[in-house]
C-alpha atoms as a PDB file:
ATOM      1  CA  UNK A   1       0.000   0.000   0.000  1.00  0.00           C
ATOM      2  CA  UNK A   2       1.379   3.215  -1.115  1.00  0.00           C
ATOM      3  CA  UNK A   3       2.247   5.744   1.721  1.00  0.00           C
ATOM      4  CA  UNK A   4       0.116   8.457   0.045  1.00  0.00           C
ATOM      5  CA  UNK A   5      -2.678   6.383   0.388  1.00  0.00           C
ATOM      6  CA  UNK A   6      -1.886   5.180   4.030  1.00  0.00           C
ATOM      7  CA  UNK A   7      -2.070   9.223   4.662  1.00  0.00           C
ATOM      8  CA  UNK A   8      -5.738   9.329   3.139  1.00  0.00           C
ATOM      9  CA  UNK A   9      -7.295   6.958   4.568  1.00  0.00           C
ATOM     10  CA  UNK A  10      -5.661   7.803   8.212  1.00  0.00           C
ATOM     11  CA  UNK A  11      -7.333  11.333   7.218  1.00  0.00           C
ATOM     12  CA  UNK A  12     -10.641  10.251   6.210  1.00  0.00           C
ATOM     13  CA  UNK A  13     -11.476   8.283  10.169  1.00  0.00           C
ATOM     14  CA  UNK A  14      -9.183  11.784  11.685  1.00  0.00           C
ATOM     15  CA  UNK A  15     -11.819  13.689  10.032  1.00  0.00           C
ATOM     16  CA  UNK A  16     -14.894  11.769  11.036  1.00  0.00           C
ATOM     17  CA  UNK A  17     -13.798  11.187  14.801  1.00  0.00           C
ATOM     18  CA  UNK A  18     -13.092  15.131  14.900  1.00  0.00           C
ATOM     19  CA  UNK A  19     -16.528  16.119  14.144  1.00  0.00           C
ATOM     20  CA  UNK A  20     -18.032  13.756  16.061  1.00  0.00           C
ATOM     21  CA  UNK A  21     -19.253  13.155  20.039  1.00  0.00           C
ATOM     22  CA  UNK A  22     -16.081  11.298  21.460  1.00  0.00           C
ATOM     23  CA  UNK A  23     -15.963   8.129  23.118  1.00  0.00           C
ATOM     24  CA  UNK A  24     -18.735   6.645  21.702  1.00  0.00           C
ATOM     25  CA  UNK A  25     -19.817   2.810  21.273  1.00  0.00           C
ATOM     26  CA  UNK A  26     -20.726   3.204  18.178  1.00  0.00           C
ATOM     27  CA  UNK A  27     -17.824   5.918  16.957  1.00  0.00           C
ATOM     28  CA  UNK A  28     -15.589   3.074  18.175  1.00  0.00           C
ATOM     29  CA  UNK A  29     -17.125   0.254  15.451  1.00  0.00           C
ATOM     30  CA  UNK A  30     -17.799   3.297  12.625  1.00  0.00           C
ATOM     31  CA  UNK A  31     -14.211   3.810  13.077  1.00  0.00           C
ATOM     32  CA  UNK A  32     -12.985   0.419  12.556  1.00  0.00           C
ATOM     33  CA  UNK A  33     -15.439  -0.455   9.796  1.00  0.00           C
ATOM     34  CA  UNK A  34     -14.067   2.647   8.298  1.00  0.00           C
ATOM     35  CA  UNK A  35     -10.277   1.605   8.482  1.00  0.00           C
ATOM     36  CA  UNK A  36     -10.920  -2.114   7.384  1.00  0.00           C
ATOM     37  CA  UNK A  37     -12.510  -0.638   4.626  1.00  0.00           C
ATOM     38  CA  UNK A  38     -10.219   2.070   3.601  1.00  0.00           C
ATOM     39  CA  UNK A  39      -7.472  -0.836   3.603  1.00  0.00           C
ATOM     40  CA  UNK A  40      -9.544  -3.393   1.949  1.00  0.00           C
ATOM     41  CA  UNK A  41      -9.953  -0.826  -1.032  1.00  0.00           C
ATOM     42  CA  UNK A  42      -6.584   0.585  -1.527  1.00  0.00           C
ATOM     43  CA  UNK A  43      -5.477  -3.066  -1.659  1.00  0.00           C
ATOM     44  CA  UNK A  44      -7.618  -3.545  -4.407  1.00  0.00           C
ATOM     45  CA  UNK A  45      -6.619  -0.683  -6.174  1.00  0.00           C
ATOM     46  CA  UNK A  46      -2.824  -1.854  -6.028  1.00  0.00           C
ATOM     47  CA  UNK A  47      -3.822  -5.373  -7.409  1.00  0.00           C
ATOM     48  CA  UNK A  48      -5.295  -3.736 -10.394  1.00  0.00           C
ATOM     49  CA  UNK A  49      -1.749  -2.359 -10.873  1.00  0.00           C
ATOM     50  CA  UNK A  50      -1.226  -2.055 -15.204  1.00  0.00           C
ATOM     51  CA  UNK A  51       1.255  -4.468 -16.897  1.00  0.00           C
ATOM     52  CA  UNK A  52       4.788  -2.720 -18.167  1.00  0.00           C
ATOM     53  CA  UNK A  53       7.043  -3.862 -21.078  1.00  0.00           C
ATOM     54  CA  UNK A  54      10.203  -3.097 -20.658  1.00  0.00           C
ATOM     55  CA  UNK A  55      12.582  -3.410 -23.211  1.00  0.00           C
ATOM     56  CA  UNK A  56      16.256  -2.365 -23.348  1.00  0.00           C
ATOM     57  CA  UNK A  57      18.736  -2.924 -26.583  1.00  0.00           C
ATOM     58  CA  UNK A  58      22.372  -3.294 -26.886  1.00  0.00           C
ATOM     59  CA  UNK A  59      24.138  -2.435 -30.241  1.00  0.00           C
ATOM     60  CA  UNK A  60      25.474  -4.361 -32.186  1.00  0.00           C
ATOM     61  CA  UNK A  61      29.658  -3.489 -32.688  1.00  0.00           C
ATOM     62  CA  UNK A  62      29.104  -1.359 -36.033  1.00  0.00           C
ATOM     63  CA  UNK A  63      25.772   0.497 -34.645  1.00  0.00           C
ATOM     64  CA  UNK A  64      25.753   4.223 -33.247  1.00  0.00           C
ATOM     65  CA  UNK A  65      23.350   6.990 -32.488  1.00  0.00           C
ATOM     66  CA  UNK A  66      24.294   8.027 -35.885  1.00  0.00           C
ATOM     67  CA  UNK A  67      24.115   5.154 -37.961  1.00  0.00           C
ATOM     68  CA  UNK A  68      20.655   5.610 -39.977  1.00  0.00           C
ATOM     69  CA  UNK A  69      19.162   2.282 -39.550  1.00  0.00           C
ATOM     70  CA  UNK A  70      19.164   3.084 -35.528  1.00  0.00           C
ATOM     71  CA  UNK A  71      17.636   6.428 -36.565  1.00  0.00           C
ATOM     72  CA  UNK A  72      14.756   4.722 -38.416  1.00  0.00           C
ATOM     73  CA  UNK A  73      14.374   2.123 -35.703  1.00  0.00           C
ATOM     74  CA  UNK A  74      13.991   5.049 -33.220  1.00  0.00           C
ATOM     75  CA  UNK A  75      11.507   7.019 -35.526  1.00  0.00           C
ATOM     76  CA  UNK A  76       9.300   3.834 -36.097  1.00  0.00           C
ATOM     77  CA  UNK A  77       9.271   3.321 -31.916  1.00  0.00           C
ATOM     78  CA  UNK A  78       8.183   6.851 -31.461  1.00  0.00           C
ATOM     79  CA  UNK A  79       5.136   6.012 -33.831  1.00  0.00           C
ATOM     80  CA  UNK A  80       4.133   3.120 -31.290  1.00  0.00           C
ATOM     81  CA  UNK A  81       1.275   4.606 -29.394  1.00  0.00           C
ATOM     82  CA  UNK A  82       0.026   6.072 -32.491  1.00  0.00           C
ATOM     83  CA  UNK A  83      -0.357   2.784 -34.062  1.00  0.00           C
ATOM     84  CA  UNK A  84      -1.116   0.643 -31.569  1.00  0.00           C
ATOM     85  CA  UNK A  85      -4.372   1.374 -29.245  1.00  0.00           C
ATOM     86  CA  UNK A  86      -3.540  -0.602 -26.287  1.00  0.00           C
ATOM     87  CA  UNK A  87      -0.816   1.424 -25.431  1.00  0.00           C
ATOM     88  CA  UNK A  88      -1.820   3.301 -22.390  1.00  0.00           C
ATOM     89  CA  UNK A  89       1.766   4.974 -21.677  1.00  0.00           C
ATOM     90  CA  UNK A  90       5.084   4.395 -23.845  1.00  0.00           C
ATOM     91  CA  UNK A  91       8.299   6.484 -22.900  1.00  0.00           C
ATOM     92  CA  UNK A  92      11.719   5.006 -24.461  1.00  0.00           C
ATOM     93  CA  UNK A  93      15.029   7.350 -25.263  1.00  0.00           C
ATOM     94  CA  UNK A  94      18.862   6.488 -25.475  1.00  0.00           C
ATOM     95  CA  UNK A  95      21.238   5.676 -22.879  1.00  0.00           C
ATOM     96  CA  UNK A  96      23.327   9.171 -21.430  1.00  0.00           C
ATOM     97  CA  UNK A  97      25.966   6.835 -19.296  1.00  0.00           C
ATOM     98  CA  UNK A  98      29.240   6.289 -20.317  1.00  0.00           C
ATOM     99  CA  UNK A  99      29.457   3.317 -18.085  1.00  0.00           C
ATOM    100  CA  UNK A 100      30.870   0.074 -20.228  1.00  0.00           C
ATOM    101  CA  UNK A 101      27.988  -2.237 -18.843  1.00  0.00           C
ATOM    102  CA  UNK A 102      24.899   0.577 -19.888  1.00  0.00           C
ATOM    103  CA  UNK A 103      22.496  -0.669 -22.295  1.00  0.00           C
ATOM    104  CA  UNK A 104      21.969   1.966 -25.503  1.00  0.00           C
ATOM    105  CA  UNK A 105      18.203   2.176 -25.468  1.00  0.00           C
ATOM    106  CA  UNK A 106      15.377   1.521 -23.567  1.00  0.00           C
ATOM    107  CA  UNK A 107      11.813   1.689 -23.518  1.00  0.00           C
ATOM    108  CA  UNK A 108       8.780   0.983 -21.260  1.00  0.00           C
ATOM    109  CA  UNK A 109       5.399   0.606 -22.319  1.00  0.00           C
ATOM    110  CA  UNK A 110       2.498   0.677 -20.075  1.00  0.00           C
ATOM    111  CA  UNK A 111      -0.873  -1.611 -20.179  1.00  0.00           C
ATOM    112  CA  UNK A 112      -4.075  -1.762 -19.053  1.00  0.00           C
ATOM    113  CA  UNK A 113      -3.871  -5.892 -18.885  1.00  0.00           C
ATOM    114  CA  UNK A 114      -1.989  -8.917 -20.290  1.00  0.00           C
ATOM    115  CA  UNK A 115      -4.908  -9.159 -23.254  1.00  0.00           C
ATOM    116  CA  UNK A 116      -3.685  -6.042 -24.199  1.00  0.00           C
ATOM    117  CA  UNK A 117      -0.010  -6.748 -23.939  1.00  0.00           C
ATOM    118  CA  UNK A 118      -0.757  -9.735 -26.302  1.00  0.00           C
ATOM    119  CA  UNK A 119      -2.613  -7.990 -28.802  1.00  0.00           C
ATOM    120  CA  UNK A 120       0.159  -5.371 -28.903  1.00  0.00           C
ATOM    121  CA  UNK A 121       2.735  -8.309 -29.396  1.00  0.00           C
ATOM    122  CA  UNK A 122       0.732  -9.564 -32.042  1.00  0.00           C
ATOM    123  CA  UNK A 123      -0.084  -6.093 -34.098  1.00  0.00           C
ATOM    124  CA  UNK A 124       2.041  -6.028 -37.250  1.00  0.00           C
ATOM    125  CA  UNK A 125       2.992  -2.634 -36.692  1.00  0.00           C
ATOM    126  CA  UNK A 126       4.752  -3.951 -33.504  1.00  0.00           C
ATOM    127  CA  UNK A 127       6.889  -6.694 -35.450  1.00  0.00           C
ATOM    128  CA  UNK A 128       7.869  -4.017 -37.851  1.00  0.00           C
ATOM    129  CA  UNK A 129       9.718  -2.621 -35.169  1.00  0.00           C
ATOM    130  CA  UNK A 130      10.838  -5.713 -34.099  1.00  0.00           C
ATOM    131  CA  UNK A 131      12.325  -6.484 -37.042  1.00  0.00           C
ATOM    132  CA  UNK A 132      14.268  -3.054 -37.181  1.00  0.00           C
ATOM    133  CA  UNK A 133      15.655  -3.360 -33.721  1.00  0.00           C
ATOM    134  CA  UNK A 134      16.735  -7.165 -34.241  1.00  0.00           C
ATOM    135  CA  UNK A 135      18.767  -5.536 -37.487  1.00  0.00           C
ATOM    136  CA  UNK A 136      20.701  -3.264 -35.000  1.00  0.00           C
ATOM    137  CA  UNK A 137      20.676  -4.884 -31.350  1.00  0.00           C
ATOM    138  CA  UNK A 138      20.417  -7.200 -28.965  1.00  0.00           C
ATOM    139  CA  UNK A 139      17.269  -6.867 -27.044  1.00  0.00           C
ATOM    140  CA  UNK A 140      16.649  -7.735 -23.489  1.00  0.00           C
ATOM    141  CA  UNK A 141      12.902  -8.173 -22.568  1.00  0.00           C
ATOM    142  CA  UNK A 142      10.999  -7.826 -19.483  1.00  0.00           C
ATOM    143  CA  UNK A 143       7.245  -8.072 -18.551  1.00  0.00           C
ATOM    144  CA  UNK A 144       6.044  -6.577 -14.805  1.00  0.00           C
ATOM    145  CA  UNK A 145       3.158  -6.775 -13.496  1.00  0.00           C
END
């Protein structure tokens, strides 16, 4: 449970026992009725959590941020949400580190659900893409949920 949430629901029962008589039977169960709740449905709202691709790519020896099939591999992953509807958040961009064990380029791309991860996997706009980065890169996949 996120703290932020902790924080509202904590307000929420601070609120109601303020502006109510104190010391109360029946203050006493609202309260903890209130507090199970609270918890019960922030918990549920953090199992509904969205699924995230992440994806990160590691050149191959003669590849560079200037070699023009990288630049057309980039342009076509911009495109992404554009193309593809079950896309609910994409952000991707080249590696600033000079550090030897960096990857080049990542990106993360944000679902609603797994059925929509799939059907992105599946759209042919997607394996265009693919097929670009697999030209330049080693990719490196992970799925989070």
């Amino acid at each position: 449970m996120r703290l932020f949430e902790r924080f509202r629901a904590f307000s929420l029962i601070k609120i109601f026992a303020k502006h109510t008589k104190p010391f109360t039977k029946m203050k006493k169960q609202f309260l903890t009725f209130l507090a199970i709740l609270s918890f019960t449905f922030v918990n549920l709202h953090a199992q509904q959590r969205r699924v995230h691709h992440l994806v990160m790519f590691k050149f191959k020896a003669e590849i560079n941020f200037e070699t023009p099939s990288f630049i057309e591999a980039e342009k076509l992953s911009f495109l992404l949400p554009e193309k593809i509807n079950e896309i609910k958040s994409f952000e991707c961009g080249r590696n600033f580190s000079d550090r030897s064990v960096a990857y080049a380029y990542g990106l993360v791309v944000e679902f609603d659900s797994k059925a929509d991860l799939m059907q992105y996997i599946q759209h042919e706009y997607h394996k265009k893409v693919v097929q670009a980065w697999k030209e330049i890169a080693l990719g490196y996949c992970c799925l989070l949920n």
